[in-house]
C-alpha atoms as a PDB file:
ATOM      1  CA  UNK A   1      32.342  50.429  -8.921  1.00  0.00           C
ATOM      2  CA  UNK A   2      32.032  51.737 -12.375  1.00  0.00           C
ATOM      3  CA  UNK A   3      33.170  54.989 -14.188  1.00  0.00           C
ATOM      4  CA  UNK A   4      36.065  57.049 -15.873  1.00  0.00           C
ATOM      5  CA  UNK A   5      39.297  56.504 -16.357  1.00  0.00           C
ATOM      6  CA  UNK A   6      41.790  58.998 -17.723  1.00  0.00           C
ATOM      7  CA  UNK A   7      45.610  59.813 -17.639  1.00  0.00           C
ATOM      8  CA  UNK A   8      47.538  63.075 -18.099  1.00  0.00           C
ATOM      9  CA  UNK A   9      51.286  65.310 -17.105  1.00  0.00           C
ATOM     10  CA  UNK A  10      51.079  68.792 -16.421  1.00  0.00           C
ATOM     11  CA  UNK A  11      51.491  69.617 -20.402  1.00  0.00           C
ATOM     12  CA  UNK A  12      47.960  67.757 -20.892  1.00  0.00           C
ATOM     13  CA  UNK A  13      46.405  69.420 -17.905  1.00  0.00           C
ATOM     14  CA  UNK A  14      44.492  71.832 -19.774  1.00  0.00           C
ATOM     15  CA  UNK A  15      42.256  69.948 -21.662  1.00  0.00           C
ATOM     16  CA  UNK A  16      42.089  67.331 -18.368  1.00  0.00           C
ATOM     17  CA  UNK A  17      40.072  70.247 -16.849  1.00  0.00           C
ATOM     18  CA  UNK A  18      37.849  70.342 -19.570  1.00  0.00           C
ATOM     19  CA  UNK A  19      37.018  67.205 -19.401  1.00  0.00           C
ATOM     20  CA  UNK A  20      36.587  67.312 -15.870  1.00  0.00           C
ATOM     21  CA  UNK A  21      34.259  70.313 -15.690  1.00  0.00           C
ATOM     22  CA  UNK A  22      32.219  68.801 -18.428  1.00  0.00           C
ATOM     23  CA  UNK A  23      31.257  65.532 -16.488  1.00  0.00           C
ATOM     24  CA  UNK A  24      30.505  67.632 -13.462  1.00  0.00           C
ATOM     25  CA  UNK A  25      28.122  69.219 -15.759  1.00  0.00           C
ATOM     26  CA  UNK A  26      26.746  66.045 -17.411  1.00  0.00           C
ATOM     27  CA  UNK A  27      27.473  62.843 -15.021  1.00  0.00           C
ATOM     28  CA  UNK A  28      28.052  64.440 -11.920  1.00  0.00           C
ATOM     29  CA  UNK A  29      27.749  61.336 -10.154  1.00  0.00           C
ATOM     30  CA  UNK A  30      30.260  59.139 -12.300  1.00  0.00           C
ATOM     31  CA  UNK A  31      33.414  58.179 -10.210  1.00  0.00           C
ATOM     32  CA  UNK A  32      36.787  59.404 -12.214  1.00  0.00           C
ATOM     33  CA  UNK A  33      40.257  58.320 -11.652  1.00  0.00           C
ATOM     34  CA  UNK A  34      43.321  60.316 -12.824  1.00  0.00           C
ATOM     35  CA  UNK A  35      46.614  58.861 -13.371  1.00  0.00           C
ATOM     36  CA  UNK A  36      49.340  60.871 -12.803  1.00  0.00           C
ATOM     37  CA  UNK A  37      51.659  60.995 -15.348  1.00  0.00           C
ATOM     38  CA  UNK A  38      53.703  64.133 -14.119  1.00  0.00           C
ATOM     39  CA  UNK A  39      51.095  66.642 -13.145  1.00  0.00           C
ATOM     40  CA  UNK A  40      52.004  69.431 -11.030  1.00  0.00           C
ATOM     41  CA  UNK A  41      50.527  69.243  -6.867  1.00  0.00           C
ATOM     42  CA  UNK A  42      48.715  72.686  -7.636  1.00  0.00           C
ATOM     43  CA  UNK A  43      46.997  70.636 -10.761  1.00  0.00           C
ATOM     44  CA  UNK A  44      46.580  67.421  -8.047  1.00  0.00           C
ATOM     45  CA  UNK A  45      45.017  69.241  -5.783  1.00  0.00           C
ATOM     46  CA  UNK A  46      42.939  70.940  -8.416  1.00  0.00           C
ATOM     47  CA  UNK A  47      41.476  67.780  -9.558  1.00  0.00           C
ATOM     48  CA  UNK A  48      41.438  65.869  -5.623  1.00  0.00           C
ATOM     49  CA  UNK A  49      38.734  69.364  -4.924  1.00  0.00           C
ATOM     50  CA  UNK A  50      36.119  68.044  -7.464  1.00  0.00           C
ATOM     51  CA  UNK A  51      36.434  64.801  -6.289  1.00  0.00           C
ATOM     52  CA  UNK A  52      38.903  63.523  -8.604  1.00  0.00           C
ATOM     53  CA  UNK A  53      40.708  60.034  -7.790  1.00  0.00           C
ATOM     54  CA  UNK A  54      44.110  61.126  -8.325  1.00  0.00           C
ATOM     55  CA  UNK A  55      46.404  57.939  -8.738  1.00  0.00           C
ATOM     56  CA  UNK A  56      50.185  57.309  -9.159  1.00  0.00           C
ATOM     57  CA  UNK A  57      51.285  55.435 -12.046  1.00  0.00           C
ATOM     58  CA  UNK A  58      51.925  51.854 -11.328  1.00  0.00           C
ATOM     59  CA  UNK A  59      55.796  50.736 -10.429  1.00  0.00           C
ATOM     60  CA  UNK A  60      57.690  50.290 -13.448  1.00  0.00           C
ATOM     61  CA  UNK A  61      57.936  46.741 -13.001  1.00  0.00           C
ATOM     62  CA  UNK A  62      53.858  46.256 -13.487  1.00  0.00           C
ATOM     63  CA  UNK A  63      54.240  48.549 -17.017  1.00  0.00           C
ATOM     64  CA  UNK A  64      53.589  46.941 -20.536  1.00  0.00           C
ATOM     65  CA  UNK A  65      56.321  49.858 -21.673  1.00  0.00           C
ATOM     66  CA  UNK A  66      59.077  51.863 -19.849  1.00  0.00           C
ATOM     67  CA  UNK A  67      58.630  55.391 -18.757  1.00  0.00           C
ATOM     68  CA  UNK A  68      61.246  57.188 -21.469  1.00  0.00           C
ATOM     69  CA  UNK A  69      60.020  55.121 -24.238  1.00  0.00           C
ATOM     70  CA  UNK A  70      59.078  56.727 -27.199  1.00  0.00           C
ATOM     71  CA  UNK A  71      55.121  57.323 -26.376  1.00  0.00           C
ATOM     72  CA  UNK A  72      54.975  54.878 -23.105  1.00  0.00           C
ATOM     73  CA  UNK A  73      52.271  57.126 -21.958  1.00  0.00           C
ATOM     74  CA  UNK A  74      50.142  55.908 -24.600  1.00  0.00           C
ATOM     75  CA  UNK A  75      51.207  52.305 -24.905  1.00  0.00           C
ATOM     76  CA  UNK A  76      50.531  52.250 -21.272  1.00  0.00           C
ATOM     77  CA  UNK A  77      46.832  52.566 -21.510  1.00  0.00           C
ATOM     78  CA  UNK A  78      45.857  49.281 -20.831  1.00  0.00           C
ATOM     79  CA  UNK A  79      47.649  49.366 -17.477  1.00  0.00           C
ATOM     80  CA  UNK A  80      46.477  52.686 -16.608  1.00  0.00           C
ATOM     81  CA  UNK A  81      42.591  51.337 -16.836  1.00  0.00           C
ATOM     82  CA  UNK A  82      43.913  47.748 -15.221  1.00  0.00           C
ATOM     83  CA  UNK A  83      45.195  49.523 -12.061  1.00  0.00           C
ATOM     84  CA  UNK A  84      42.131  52.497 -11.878  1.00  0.00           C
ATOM     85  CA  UNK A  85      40.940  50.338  -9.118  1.00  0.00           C
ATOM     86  CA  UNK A  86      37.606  50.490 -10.817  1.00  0.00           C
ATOM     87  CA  UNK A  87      35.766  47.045 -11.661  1.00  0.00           C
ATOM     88  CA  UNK A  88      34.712  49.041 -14.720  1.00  0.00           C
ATOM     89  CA  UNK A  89      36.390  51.631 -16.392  1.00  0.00           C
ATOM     90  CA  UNK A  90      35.232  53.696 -19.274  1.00  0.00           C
ATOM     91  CA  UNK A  91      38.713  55.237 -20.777  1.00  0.00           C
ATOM     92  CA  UNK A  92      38.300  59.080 -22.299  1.00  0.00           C
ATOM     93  CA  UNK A  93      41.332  60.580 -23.559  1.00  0.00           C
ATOM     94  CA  UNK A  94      42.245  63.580 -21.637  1.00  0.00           C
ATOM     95  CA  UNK A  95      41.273  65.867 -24.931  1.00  0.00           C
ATOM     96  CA  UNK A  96      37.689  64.386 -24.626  1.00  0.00           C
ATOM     97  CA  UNK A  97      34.913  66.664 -23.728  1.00  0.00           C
ATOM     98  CA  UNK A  98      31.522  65.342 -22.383  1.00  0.00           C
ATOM     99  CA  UNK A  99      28.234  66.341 -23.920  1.00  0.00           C
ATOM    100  CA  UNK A 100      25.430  64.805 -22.367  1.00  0.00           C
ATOM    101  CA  UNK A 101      25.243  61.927 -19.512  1.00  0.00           C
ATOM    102  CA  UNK A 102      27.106  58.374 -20.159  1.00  0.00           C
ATOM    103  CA  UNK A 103      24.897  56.367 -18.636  1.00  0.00           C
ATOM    104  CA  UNK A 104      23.442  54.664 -22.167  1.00  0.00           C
ATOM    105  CA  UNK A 105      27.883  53.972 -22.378  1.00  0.00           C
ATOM    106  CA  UNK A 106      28.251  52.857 -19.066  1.00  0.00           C
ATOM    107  CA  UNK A 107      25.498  51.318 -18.869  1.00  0.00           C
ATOM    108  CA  UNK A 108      26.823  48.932 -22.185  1.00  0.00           C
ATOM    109  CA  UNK A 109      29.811  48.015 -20.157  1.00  0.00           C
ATOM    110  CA  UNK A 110      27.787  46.843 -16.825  1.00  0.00           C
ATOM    111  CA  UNK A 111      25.615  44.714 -19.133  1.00  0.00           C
ATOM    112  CA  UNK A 112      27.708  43.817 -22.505  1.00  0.00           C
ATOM    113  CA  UNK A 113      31.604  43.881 -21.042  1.00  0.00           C
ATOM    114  CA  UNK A 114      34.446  44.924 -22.878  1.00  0.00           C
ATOM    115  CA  UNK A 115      34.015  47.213 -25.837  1.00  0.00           C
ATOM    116  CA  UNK A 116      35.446  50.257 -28.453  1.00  0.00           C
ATOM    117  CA  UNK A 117      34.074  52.250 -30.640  1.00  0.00           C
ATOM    118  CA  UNK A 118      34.042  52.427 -34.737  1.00  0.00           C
ATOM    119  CA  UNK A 119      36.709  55.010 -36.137  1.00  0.00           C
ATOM    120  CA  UNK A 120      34.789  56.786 -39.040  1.00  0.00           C
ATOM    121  CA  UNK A 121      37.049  57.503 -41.802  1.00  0.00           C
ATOM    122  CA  UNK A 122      36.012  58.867 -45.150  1.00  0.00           C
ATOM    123  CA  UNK A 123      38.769  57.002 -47.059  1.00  0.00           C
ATOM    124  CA  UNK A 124      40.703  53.642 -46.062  1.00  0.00           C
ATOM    125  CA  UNK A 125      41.528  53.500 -42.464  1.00  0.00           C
ATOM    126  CA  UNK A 126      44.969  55.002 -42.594  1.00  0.00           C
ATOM    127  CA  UNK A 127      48.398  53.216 -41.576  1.00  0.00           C
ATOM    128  CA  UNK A 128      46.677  49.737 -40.242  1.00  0.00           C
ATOM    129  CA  UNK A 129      48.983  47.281 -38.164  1.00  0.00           C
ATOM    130  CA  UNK A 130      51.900  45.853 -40.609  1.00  0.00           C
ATOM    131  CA  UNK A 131      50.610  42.254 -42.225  1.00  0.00           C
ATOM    132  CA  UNK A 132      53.667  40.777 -40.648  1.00  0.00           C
ATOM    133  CA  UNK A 133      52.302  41.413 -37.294  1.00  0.00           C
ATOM    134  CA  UNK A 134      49.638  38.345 -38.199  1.00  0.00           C
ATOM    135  CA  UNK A 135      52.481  36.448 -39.229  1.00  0.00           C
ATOM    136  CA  UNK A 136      54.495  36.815 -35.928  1.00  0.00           C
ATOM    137  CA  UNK A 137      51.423  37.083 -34.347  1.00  0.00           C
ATOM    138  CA  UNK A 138      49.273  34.390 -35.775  1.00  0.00           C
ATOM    139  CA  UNK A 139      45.093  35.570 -35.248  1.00  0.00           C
ATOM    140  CA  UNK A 140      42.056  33.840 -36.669  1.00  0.00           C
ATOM    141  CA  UNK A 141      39.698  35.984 -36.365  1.00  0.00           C
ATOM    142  CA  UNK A 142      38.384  39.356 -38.706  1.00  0.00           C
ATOM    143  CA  UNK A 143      36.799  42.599 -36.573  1.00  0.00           C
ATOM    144  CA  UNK A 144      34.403  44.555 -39.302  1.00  0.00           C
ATOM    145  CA  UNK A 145      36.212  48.154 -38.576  1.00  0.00           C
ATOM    146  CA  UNK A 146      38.543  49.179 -36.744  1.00  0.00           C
ATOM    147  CA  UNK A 147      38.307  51.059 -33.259  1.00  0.00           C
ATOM    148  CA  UNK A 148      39.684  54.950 -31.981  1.00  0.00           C
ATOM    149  CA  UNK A 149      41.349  54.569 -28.739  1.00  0.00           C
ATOM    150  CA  UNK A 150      40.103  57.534 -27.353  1.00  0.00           C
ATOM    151  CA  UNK A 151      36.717  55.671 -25.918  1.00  0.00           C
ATOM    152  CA  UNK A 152      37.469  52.022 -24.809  1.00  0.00           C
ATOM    153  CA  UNK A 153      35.330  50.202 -21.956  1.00  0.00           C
ATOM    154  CA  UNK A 154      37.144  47.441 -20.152  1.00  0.00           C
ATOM    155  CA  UNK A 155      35.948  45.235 -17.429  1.00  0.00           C
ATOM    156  CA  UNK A 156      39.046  44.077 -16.167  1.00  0.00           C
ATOM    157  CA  UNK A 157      37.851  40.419 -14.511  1.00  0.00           C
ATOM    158  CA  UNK A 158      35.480  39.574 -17.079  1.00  0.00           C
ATOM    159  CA  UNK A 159      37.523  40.441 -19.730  1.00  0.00           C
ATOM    160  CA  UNK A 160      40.864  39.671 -18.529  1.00  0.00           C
ATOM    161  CA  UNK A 161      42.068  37.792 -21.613  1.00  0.00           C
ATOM    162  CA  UNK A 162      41.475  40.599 -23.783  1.00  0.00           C
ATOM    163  CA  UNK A 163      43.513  42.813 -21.372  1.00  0.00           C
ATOM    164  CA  UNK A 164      46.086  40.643 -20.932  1.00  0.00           C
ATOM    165  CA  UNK A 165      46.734  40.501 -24.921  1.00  0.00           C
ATOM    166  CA  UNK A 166      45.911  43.931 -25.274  1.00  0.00           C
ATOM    167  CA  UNK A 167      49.008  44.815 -22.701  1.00  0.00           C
ATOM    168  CA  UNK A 168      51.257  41.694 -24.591  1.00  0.00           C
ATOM    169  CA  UNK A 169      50.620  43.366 -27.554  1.00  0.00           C
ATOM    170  CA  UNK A 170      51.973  46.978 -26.247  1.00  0.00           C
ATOM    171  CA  UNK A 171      54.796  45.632 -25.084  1.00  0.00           C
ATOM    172  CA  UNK A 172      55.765  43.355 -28.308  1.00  0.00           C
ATOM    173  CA  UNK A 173      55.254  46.737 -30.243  1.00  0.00           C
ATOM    174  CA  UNK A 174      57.542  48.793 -28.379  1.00  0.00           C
ATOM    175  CA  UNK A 175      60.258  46.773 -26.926  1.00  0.00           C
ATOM    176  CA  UNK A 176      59.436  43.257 -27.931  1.00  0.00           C
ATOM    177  CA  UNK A 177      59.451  41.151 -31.664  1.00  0.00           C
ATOM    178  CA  UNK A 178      56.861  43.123 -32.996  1.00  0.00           C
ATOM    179  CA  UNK A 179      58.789  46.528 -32.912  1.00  0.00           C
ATOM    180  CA  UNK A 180      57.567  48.859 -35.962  1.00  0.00           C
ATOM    181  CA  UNK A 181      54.829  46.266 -36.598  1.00  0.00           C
ATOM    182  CA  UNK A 182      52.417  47.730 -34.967  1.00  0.00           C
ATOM    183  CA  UNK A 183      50.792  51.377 -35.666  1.00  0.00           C
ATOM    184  CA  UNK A 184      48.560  54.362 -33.865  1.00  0.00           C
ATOM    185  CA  UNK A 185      50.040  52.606 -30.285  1.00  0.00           C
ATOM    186  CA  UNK A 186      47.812  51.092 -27.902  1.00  0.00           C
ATOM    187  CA  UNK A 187      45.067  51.121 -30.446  1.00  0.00           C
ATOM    188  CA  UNK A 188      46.992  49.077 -33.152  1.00  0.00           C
ATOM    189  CA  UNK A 189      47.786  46.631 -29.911  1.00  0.00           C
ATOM    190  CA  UNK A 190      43.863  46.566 -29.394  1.00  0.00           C
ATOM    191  CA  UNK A 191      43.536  46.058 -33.050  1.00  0.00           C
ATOM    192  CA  UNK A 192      45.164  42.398 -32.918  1.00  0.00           C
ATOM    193  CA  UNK A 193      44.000  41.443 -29.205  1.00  0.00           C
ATOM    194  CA  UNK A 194      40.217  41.679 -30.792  1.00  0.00           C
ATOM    195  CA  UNK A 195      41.110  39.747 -33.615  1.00  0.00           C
ATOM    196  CA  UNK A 196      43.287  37.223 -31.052  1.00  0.00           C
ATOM    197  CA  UNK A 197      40.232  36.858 -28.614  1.00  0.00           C
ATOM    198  CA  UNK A 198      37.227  37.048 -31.444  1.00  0.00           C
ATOM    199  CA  UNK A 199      35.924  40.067 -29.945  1.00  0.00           C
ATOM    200  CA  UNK A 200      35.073  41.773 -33.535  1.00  0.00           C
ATOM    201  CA  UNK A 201      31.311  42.154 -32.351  1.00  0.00           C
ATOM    202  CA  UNK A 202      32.273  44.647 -29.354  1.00  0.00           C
ATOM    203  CA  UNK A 203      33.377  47.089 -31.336  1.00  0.00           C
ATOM    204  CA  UNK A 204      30.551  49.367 -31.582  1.00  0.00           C
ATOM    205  CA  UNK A 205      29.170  51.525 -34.393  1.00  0.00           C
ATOM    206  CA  UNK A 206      28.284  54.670 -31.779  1.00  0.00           C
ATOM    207  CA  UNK A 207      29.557  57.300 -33.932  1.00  0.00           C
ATOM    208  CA  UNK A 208      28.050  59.767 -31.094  1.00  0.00           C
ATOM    209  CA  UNK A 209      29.905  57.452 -28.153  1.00  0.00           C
ATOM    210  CA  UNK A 210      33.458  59.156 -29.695  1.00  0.00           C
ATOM    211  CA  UNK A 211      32.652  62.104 -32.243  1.00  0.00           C
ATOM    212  CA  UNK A 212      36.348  62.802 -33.521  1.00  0.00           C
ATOM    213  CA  UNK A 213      36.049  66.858 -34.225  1.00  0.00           C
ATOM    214  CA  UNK A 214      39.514  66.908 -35.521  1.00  0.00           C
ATOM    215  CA  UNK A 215      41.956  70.063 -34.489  1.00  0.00           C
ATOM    216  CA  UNK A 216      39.744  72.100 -32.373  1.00  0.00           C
ATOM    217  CA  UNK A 217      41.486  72.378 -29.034  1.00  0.00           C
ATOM    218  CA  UNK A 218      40.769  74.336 -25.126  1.00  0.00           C
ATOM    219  CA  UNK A 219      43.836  75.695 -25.408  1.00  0.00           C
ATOM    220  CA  UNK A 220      43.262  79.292 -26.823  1.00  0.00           C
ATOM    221  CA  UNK A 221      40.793  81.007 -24.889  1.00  0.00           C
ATOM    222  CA  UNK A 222      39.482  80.510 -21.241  1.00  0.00           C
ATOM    223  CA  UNK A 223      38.234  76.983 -20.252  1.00  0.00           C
ATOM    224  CA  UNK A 224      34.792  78.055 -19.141  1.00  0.00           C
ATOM    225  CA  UNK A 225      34.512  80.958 -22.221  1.00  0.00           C
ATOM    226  CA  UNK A 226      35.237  77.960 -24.745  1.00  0.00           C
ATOM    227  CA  UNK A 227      33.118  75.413 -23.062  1.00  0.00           C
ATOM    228  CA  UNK A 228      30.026  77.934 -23.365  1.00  0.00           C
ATOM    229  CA  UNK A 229      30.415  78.797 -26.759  1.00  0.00           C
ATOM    230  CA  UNK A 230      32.358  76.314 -28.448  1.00  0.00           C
ATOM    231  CA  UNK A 231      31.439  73.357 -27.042  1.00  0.00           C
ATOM    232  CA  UNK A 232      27.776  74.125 -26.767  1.00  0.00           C
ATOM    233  CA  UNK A 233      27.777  75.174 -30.612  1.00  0.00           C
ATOM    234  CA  UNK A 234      28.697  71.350 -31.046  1.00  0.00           C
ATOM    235  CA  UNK A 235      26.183  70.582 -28.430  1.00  0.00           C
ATOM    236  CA  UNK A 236      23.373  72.282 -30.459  1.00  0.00           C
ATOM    237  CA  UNK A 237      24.177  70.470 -33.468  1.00  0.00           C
ATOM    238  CA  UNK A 238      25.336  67.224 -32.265  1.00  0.00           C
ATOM    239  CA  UNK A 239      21.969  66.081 -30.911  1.00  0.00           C
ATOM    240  CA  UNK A 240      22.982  62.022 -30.793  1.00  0.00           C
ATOM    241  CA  UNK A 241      26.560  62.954 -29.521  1.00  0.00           C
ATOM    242  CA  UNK A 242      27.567  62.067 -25.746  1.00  0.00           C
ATOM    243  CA  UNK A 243      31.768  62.093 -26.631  1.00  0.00           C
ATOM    244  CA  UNK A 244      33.032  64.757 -28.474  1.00  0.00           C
ATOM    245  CA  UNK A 245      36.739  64.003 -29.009  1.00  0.00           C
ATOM    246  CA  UNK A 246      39.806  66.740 -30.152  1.00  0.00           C
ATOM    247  CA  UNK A 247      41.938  64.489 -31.230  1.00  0.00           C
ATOM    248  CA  UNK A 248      44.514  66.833 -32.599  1.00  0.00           C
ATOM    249  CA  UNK A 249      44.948  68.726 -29.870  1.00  0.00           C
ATOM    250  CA  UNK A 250      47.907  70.472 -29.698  1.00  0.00           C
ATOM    251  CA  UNK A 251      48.703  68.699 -26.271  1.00  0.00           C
ATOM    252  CA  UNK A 252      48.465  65.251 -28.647  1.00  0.00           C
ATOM    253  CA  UNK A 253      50.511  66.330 -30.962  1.00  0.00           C
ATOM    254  CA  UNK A 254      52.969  67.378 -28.761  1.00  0.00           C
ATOM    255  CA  UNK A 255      53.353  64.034 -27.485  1.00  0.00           C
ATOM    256  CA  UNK A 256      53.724  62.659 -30.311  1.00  0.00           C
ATOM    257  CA  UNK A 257      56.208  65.062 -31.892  1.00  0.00           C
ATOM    258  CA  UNK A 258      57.906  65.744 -28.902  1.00  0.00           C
ATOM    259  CA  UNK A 259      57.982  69.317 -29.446  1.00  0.00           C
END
């Protein structure tokens, strides 16, 4: 079974049901599995009404980084997509909002495998993995840009090497030799397990598979006002675009800054 895989706490709920009420809109028919990071039962429940597979996290013991570490909800991505119980999973961040249907991106997975997507930058991509990490971390091969996190496709059997480097990598970063080696999380670990496992041609130039939109977030207005207006501004003038992606939503950043 194929379809989306997502993970969020109570503070990311908001922007969780956007996501949510946008693939009922757009894929109503893809499967999508929640893990519960800390969400409340009301916001369970919420989710287990539109037919939302709401999953605990895995037992400590199966987790590339422990719960309390700086960011282990992040780091932990590969293991929340590993343990979706989907044989393959499209990961959308929580602040991702769906435009159109993903069958052209699932269908990529079910016939290609394993994949991410370009990050566009208009300068330099910013802060990439410390050079010592290849030293450490000897790889010999070259991707030709670098991925965003916030789209990945996994198929967990065929690709099993790549996950299983992917979820080394996470937990060399946080707790292992390559502590403050590796940068932007997960996505610096996914970084080096392409280059590790030569998998430089799946990442994809799709700039419309994960549209980056910057600061915009759902949080300041009602969820279905700002997915009328908002969202279908983007929709009018984002013909190609199936992901549209916040990815400085305030719920990010509060993650990340703890505050």
């Amino acid at each position: 079974m194929r379809g989306v895989v997502t993970a969020a706490d109570s503070e990311y709920f908001r922007p969780l049901q956007c996501l949510v009420t946008s693939l009922a809109g757009n894929s109503p028919a893809t499967s999508v599995v929640v893990t519960d990071l800390g969400l409340t039962d009301t916001q369970g429940e919420w989710l287990r009404r539109r037919g939302v597979t709401v999953k605990p996290k895995p037992h400590d013991c199966l987790l590339a980084v422990p719960v309390g570490h700086e960011l282990w909800q992040i780091w932990n991505k590969p293991v929340w997509m590993a343990y979706s119980g989907l044989d393959q999973c499209l990961w959308l961040d929580a602040d991702c909002v769906i435009l159109r249907p993903l069958d052209a991106i699932l269908d990529e997975l079910a016939a290609n495998g394993s994949f991410a997507v370009r990050h566009t930058y208009d300068t330099a991509y910013p802060l990439p993995n410390d050079p010592s990490l290849y030293e450490l971390f000897p790889v010999l091969h070259e991707i030709p840009y670098p991925p965003n996190n916030g789209v990945v496709g996994l198929d967990p059997d065929r690709d099993a090497d790549l996950l299983m480097q992917w979820t080394r990598m996470c937990h060399e970063g946080t707790v292992g030799r390559a502590r403050q080696l590796v940068t932007w999380q997960d996505e610096g670990a996914l970084i080096w397990a392409l280059r590790k496992r030569d998998y430089g041609h799946r990442v994809l130039d799709r700039p419309g598979w994960n549209r980056i939109v910057g600061t915009d977030d759902p949080a300041s207005t009602d969820m279905h006002t700002w997915l009328d207006t908002e969202v279908a501004k983007w929709h009018a003038r984002e013909p190609e675009t199936i992901v549209l992606h916040f990815s400085q939503c305030k719920f990010w950043l509060k993650w990340v800054t703890g505050l």
